[in-house]
C-alpha atoms as a PDB file:
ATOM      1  CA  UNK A   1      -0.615 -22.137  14.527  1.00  0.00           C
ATOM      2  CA  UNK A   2      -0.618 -20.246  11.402  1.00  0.00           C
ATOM      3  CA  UNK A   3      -3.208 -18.759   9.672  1.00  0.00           C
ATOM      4  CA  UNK A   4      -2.821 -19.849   6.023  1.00  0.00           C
ATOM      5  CA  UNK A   5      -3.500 -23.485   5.015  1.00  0.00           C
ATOM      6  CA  UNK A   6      -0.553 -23.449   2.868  1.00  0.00           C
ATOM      7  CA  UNK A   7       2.537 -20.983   3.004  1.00  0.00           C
ATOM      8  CA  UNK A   8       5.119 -20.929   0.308  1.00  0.00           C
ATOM      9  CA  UNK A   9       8.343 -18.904   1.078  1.00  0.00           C
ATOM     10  CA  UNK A  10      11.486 -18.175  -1.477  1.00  0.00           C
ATOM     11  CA  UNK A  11      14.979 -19.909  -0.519  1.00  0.00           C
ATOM     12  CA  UNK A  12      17.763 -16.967   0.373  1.00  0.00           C
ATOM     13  CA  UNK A  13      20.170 -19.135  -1.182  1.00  0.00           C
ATOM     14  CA  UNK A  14      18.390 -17.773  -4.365  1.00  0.00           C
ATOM     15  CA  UNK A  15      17.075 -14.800  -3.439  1.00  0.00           C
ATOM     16  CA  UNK A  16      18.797 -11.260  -4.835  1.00  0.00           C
ATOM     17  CA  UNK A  17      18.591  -7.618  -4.152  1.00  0.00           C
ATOM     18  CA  UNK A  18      17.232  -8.249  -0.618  1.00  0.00           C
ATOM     19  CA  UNK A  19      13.969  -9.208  -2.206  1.00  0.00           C
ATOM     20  CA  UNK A  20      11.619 -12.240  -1.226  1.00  0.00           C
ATOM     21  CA  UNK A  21       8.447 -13.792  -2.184  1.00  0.00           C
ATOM     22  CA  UNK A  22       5.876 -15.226   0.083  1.00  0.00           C
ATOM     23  CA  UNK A  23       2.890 -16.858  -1.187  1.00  0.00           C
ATOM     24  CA  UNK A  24      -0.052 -17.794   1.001  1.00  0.00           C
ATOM     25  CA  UNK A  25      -3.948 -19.405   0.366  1.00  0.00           C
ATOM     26  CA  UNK A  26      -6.498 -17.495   2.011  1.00  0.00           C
ATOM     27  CA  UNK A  27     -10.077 -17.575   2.503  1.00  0.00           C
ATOM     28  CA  UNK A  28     -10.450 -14.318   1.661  1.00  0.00           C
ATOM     29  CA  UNK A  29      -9.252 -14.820  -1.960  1.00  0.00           C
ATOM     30  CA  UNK A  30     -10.945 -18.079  -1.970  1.00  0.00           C
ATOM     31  CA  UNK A  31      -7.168 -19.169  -3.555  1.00  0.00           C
ATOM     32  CA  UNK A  32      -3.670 -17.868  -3.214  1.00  0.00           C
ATOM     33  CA  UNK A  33      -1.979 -14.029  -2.877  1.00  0.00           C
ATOM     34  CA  UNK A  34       1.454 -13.477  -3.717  1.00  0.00           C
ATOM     35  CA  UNK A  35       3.602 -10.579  -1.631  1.00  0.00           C
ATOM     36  CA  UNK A  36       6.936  -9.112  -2.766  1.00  0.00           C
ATOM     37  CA  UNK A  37       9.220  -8.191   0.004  1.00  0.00           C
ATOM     38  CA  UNK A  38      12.532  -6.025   0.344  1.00  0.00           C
ATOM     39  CA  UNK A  39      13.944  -7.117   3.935  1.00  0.00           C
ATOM     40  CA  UNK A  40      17.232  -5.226   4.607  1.00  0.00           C
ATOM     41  CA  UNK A  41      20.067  -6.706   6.616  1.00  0.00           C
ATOM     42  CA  UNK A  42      20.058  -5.209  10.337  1.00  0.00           C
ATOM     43  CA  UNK A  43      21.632  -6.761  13.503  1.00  0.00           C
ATOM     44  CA  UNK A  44      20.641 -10.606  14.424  1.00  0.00           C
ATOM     45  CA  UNK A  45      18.115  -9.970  17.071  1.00  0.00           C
ATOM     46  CA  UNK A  46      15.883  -7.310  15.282  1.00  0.00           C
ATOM     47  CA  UNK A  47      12.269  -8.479  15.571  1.00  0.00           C
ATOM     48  CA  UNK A  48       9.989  -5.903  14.797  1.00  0.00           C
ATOM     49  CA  UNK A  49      10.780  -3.542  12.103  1.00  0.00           C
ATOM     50  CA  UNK A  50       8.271  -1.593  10.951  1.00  0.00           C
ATOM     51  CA  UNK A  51       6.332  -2.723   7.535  1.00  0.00           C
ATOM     52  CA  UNK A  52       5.608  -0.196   4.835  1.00  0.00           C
ATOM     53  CA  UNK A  53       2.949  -2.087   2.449  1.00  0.00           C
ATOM     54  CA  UNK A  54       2.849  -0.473  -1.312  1.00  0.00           C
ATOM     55  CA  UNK A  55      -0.155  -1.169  -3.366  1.00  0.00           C
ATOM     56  CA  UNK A  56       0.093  -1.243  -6.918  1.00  0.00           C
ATOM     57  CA  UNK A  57      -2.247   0.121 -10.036  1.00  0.00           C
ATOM     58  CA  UNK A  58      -4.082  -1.628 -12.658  1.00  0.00           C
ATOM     59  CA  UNK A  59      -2.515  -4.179 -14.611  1.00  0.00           C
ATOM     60  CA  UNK A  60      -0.164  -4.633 -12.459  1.00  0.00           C
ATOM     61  CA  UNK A  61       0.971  -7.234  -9.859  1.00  0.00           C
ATOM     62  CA  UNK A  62       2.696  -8.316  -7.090  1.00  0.00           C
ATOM     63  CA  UNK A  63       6.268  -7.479  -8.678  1.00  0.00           C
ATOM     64  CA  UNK A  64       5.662  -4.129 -10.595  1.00  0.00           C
ATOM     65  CA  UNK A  65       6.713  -2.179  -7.499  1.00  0.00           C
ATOM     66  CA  UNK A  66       9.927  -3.713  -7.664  1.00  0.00           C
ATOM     67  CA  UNK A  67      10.685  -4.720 -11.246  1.00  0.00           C
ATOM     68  CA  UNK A  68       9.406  -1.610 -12.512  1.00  0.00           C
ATOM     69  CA  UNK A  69       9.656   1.128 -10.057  1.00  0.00           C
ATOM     70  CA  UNK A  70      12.848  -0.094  -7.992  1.00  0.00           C
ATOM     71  CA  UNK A  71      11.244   1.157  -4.738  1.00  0.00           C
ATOM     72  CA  UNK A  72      13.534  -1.832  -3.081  1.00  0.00           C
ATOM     73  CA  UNK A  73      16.579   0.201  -4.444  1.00  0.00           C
ATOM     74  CA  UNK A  74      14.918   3.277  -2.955  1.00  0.00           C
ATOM     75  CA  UNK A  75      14.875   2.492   0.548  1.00  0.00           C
ATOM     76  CA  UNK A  76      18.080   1.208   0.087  1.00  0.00           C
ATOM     77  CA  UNK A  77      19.333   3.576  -0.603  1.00  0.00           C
ATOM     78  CA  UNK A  78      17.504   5.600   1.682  1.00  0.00           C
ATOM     79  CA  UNK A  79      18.709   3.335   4.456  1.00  0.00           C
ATOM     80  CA  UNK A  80      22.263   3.330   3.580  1.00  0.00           C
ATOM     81  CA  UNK A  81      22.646   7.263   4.076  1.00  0.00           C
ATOM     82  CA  UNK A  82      20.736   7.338   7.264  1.00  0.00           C
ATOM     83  CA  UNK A  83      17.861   8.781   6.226  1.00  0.00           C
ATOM     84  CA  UNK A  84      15.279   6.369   6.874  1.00  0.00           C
ATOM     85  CA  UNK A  85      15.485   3.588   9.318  1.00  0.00           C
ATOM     86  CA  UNK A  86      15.375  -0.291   8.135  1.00  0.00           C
ATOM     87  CA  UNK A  87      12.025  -0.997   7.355  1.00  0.00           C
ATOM     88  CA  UNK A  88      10.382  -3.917   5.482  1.00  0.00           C
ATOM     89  CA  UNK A  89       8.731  -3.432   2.486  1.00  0.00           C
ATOM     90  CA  UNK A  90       6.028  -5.272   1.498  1.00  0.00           C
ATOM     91  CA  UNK A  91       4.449  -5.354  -1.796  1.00  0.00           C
ATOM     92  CA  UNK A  92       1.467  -7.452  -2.337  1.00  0.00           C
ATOM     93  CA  UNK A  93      -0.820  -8.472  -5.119  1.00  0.00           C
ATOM     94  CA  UNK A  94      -4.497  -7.069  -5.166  1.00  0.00           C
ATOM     95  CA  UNK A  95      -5.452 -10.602  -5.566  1.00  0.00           C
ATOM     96  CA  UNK A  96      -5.605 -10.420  -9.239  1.00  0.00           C
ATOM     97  CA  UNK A  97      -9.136  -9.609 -10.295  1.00  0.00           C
ATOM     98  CA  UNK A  98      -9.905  -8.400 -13.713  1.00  0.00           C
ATOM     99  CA  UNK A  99      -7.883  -5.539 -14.251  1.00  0.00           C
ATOM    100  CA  UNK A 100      -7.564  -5.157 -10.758  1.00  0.00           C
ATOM    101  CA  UNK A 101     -10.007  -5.495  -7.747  1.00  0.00           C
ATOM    102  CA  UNK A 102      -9.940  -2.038  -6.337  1.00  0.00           C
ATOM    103  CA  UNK A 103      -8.922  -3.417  -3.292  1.00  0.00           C
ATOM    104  CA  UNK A 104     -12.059  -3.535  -2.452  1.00  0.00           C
ATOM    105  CA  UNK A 105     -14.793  -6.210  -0.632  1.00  0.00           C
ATOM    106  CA  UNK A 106     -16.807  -7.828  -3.603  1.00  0.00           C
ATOM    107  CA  UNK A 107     -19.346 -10.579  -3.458  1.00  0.00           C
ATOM    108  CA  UNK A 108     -17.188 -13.357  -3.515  1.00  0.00           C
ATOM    109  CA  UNK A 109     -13.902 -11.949  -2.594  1.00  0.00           C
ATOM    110  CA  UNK A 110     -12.533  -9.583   0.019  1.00  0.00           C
ATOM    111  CA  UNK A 111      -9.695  -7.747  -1.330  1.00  0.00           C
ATOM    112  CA  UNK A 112      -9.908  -5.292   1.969  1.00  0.00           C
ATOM    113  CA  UNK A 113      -9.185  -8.023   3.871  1.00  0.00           C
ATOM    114  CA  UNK A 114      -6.299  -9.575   2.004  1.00  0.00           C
ATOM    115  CA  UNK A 115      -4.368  -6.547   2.411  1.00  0.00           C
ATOM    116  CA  UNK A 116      -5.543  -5.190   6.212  1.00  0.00           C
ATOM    117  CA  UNK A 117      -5.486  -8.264   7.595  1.00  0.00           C
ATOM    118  CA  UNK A 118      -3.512 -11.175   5.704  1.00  0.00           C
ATOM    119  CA  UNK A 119      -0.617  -9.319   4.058  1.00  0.00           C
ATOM    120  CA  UNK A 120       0.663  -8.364   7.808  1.00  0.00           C
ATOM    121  CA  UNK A 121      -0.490 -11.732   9.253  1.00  0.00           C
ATOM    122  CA  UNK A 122       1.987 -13.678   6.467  1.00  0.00           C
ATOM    123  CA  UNK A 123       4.621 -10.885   7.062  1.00  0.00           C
ATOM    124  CA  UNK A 124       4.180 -11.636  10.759  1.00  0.00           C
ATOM    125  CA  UNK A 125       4.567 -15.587  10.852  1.00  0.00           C
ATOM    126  CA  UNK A 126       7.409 -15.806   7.793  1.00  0.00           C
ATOM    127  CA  UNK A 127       9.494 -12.681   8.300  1.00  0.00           C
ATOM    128  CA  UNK A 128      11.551 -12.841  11.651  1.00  0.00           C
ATOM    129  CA  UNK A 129      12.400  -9.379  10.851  1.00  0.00           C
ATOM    130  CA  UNK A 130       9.160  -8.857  12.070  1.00  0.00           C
ATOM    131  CA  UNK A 131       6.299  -9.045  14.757  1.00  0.00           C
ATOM    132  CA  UNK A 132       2.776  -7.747  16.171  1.00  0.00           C
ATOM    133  CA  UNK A 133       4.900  -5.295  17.539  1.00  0.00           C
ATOM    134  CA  UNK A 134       5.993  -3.927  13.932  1.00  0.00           C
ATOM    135  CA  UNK A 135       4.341  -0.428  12.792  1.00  0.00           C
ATOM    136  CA  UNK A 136       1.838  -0.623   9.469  1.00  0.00           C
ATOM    137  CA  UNK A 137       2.254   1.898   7.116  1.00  0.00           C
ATOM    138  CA  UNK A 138       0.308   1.397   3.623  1.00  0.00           C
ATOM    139  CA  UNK A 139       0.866   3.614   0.603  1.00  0.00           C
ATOM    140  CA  UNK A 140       0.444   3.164  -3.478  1.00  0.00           C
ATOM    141  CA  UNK A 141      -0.110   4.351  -6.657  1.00  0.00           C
ATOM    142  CA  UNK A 142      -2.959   5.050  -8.764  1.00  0.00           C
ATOM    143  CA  UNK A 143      -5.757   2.194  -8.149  1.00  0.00           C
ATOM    144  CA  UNK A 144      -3.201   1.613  -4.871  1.00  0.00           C
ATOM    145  CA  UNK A 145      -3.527   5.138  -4.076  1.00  0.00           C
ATOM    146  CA  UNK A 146      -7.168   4.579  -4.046  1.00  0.00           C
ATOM    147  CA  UNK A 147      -6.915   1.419  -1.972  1.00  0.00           C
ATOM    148  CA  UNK A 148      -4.133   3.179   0.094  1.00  0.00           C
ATOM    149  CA  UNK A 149      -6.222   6.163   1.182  1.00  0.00           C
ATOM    150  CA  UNK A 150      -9.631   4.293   1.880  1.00  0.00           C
ATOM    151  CA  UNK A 151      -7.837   1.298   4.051  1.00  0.00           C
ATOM    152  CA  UNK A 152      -5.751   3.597   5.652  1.00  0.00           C
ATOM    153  CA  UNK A 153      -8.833   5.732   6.669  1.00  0.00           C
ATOM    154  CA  UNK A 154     -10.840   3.127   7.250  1.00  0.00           C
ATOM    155  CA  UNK A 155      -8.367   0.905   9.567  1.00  0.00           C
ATOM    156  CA  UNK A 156      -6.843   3.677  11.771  1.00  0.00           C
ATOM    157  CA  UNK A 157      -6.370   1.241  14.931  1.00  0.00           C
ATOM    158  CA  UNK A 158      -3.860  -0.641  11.672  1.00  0.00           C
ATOM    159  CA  UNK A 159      -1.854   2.205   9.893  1.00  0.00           C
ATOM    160  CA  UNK A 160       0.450   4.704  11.602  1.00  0.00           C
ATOM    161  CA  UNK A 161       0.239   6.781   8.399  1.00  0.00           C
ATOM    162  CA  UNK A 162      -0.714   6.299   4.792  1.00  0.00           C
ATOM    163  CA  UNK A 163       1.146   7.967   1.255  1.00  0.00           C
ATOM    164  CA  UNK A 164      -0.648   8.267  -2.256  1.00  0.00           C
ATOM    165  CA  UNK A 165       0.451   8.843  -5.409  1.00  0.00           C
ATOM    166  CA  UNK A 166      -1.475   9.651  -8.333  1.00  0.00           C
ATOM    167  CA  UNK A 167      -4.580   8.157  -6.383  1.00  0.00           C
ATOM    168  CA  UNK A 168      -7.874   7.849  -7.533  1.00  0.00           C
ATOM    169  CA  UNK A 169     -10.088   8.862  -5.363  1.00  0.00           C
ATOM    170  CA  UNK A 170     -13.551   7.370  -5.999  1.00  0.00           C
ATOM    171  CA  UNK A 171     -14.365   3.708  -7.512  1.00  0.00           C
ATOM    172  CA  UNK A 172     -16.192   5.458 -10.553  1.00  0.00           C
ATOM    173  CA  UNK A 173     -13.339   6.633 -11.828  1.00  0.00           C
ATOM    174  CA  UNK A 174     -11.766   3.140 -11.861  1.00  0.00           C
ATOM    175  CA  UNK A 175     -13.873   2.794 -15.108  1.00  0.00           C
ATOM    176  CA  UNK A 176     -11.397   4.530 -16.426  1.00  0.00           C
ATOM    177  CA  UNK A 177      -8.789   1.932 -16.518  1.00  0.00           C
ATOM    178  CA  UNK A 178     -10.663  -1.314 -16.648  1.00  0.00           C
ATOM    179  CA  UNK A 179     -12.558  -3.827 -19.182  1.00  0.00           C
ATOM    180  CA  UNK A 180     -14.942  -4.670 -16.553  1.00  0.00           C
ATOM    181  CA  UNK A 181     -17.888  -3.136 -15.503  1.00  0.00           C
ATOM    182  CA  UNK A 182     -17.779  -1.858 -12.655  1.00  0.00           C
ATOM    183  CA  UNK A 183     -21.395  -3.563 -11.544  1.00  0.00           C
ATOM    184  CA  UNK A 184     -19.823  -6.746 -12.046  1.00  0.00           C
ATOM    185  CA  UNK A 185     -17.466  -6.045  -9.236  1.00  0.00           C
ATOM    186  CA  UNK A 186     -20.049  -6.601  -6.751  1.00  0.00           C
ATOM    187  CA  UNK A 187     -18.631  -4.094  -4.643  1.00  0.00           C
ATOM    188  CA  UNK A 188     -19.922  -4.630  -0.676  1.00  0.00           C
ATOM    189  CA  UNK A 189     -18.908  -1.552   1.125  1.00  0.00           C
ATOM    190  CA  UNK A 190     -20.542   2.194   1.409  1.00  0.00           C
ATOM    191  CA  UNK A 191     -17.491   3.918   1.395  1.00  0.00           C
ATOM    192  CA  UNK A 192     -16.397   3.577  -2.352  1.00  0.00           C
ATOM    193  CA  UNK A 193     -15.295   7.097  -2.166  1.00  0.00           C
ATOM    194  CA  UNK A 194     -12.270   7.992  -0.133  1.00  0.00           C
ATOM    195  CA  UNK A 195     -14.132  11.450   1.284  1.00  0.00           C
ATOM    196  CA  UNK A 196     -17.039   9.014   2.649  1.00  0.00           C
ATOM    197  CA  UNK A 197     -14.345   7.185   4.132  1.00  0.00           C
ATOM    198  CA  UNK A 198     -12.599  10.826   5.322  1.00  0.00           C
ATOM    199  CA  UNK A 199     -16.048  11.524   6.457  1.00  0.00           C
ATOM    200  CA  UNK A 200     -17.038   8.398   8.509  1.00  0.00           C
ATOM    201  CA  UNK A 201     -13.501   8.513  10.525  1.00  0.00           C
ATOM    202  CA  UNK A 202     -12.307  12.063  10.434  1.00  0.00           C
ATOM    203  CA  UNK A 203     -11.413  12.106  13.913  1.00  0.00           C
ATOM    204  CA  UNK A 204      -9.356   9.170  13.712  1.00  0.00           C
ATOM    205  CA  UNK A 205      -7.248   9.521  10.643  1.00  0.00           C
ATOM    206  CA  UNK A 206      -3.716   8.356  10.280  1.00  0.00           C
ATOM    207  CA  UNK A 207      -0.891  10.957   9.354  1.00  0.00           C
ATOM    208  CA  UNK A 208      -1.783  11.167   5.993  1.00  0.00           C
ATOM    209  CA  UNK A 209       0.094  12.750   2.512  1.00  0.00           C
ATOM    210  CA  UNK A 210      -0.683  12.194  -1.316  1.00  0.00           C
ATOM    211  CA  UNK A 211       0.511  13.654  -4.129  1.00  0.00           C
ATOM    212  CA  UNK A 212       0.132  13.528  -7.802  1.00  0.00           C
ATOM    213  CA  UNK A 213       1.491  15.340 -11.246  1.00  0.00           C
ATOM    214  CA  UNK A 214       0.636  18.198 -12.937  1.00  0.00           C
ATOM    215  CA  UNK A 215       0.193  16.625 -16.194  1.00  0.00           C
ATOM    216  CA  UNK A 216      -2.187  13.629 -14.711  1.00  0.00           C
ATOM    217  CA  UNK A 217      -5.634  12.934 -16.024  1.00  0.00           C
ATOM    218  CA  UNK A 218      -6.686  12.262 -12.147  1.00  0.00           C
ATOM    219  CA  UNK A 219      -4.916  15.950 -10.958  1.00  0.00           C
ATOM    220  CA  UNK A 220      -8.517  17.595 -10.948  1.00  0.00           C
ATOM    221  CA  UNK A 221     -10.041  14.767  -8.518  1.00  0.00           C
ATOM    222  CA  UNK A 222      -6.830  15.128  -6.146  1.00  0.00           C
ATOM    223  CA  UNK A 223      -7.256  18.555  -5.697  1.00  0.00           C
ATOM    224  CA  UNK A 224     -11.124  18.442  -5.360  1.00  0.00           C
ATOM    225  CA  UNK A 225      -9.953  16.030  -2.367  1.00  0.00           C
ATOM    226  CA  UNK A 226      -7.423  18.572  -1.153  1.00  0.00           C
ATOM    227  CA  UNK A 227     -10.006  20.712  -0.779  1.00  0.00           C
ATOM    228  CA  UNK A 228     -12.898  18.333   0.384  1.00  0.00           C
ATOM    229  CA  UNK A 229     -10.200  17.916   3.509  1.00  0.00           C
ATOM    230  CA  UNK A 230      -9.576  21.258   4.025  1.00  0.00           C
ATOM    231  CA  UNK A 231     -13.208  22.020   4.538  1.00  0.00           C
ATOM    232  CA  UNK A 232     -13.329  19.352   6.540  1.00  0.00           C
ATOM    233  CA  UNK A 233     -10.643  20.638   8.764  1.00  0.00           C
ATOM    234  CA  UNK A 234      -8.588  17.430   8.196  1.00  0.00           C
ATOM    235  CA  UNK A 235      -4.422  17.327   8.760  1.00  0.00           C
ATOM    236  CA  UNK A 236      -3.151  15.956   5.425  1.00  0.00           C
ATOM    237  CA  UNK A 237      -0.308  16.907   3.623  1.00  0.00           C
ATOM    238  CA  UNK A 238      -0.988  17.308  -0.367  1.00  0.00           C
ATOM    239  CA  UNK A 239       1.789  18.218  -2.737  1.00  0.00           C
ATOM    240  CA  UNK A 240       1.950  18.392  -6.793  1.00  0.00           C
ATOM    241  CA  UNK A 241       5.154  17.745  -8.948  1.00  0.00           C
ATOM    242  CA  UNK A 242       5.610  17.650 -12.488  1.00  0.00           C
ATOM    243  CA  UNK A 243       5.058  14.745 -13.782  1.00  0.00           C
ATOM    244  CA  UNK A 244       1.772  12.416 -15.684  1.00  0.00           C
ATOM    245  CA  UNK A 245       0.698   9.389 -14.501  1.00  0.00           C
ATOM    246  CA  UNK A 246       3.330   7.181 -15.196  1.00  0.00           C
ATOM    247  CA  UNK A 247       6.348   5.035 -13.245  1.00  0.00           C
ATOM    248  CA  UNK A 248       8.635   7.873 -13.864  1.00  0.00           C
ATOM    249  CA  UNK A 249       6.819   9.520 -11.760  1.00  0.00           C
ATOM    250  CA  UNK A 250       5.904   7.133  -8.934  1.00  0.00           C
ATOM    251  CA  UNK A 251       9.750   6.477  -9.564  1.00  0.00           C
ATOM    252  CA  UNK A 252      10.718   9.696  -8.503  1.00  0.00           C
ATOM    253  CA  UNK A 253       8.183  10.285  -5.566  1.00  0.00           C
ATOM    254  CA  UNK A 254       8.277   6.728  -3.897  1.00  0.00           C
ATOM    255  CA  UNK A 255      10.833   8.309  -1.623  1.00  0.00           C
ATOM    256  CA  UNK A 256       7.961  10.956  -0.829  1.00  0.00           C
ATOM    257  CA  UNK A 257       6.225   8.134   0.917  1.00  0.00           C
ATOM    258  CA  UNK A 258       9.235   6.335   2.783  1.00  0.00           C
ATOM    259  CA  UNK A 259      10.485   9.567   4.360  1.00  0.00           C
ATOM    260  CA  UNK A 260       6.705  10.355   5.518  1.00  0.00           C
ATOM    261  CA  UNK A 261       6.011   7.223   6.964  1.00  0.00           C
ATOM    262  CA  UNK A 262       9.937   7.223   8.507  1.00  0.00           C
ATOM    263  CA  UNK A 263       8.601  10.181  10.507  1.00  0.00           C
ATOM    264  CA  UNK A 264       5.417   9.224  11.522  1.00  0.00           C
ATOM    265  CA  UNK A 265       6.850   5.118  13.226  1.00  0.00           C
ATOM    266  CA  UNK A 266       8.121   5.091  16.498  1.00  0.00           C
ATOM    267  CA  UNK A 267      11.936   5.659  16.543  1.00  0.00           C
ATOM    268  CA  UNK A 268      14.360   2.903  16.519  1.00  0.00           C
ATOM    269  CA  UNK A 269      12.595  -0.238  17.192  1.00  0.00           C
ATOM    270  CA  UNK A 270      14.078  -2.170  19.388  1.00  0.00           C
END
């Protein structure tokens, strides 16, 4: 029985680039979320593959992954020279709040949820490419960073290892990049920074990396979260390239995230 009242799937016959959309109603949008996918061709038979969600920033949507940064192209690419294994990529909408929810639990809407919990559920049922047995890893970019790094901490019994670029690393700073204020996004959760989330489950963190460029307005809070884990004698890998906060960027370092979470999933899934 599935867990969606309705399910909406794209036809291969019209599908390109490996790419699919899946579109599902759930309760805990109170409506429908859309996911972008990038399932590569392996061997009839394959039924768990590991799935690599990618969260996206403000503004953007279910697509901007894709149609903007080319990750699908990426792990192509990646794929076709042997250095990653075939994994499924899934890149879902934050549920489309405002200028974006944060991916976050508000009054009406859970927008943890949607991701931890319904993203790999409609994977799961749609995809035969995959399975309960498939790995989770969850990564993103700015506002996704954000979400990345607090879901991933918060949900370590879900992700094998989580990837960050350009994150932001405490809701505050989503005020920032939004119209709304941020008391109207009836946020219901304590952990709104990621160190209270760090801090909560420290001793059960995934492998975790982030990143972000030299030139970025959110370098300063990165680093102060570098740090914050260091004190806290927390594994993490944290790098800085050149680069601002811009697809460029997350265009460049997107393969920063696949090649992480390629080490960190169980080898060849079978």
């Amino acid at each position: 029985m599935s867990s969606f009242r309705t399910i909406e799937l794209s036809d291969n016959n019209y599908e390109n680039d490996g790419l699919r959309f899946l579109t599902v109603k759930t309760k805990n949008l109170k409506g429908r979320g859309d996911i972008c996918l990038f399932v590569p061709k392996v061997s009839e038979g394959v039924t768990n593959l590991p799935i690599y969600i990618l969260l996206h920033g403000v503004y953007g949507s279910a697509w901007v992954w894709a149609m903007k940064g080319g990750a699908h192209r990426t792990a192509q690419r990646l794929m076709d020279n042997g250095t990653i294994r075939p994994a499924i990529i899934a890149m879902p909408s934050d549920g489309l709040w405002g200028d974006g929810s944060g991916y976050l639990p508000h009054l009406e809407k859970n927008f943890s949820e949607w991701i931890v919990s319904d993203v790999p559920n409609a994977i799961i049922e749609n995809i035969p490419q995959a399975s309960v047995e498939s790995e989770l890893c969850i990564g993103g970019l700015s506002m996704g960073g954000y979400g990345a790094l607090r879901l991933g901490i918060q949900n370590p019994h879900k992700f094998k290892a989580i990837s960050a670029h350009s994150a932001i690393t405490k809701f505050e700073e989503m005020g920032d990049f939004v119209e709304e204020s941020l008391s109207s996004y009836g946020v219901k959760d304590s952990e709104t920074a990621v160190i209270d989330a760090v801090k909560n489950h420290k001793n059960k963190i995934p492998s975790l990396r982030f990143d972000c460029g030299t030139s970025d307005d959110l370098l300063e809070a990165n680093r102060l979260l570098h740090q914050q884990l260091l004190n806290l004698k927390v594994t993490h890998v944290y790098q800085e390239f050149e680069g601002g906060h811009e697809w460029p960027y997350w265009i460049e370092h997107v393969k920063d995230s696949f090649l992480f979470f390629n080490g960190q999933v169980t080898p060849n899934p079978s």
